[in-house]
Protein backbone atom coordinates (compact mmCIF):
# COMPACT_ATOMS: atom_id res chain seq x y z
CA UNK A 1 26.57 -37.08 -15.41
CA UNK A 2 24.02 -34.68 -17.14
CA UNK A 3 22.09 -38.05 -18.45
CA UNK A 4 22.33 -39.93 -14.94
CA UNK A 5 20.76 -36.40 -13.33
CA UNK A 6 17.93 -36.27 -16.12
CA UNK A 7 17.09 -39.54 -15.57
CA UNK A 8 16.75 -39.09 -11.86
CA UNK A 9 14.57 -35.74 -12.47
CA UNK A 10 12.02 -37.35 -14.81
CA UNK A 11 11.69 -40.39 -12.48
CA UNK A 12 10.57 -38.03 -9.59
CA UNK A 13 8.24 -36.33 -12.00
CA UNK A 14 6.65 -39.59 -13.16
CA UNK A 15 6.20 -40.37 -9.75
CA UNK A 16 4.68 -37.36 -8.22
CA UNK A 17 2.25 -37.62 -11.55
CA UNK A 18 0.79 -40.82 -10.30
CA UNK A 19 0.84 -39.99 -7.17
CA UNK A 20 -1.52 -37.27 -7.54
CA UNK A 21 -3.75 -39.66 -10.21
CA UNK A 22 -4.08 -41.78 -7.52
């Protein structure tokens, strides 16, 4: 459960970091 929530947290990161590149 800890992995699956991670997982989803760094996902949201690397999309709010391109969204702001671009």
């Amino acid at each position: 459960m800890k992995k699956r929530i991670t997982l989803i947290v760094f996902s949201v990161l690397i999309i709010a970091a391109l969204y702001v590149l671009y």
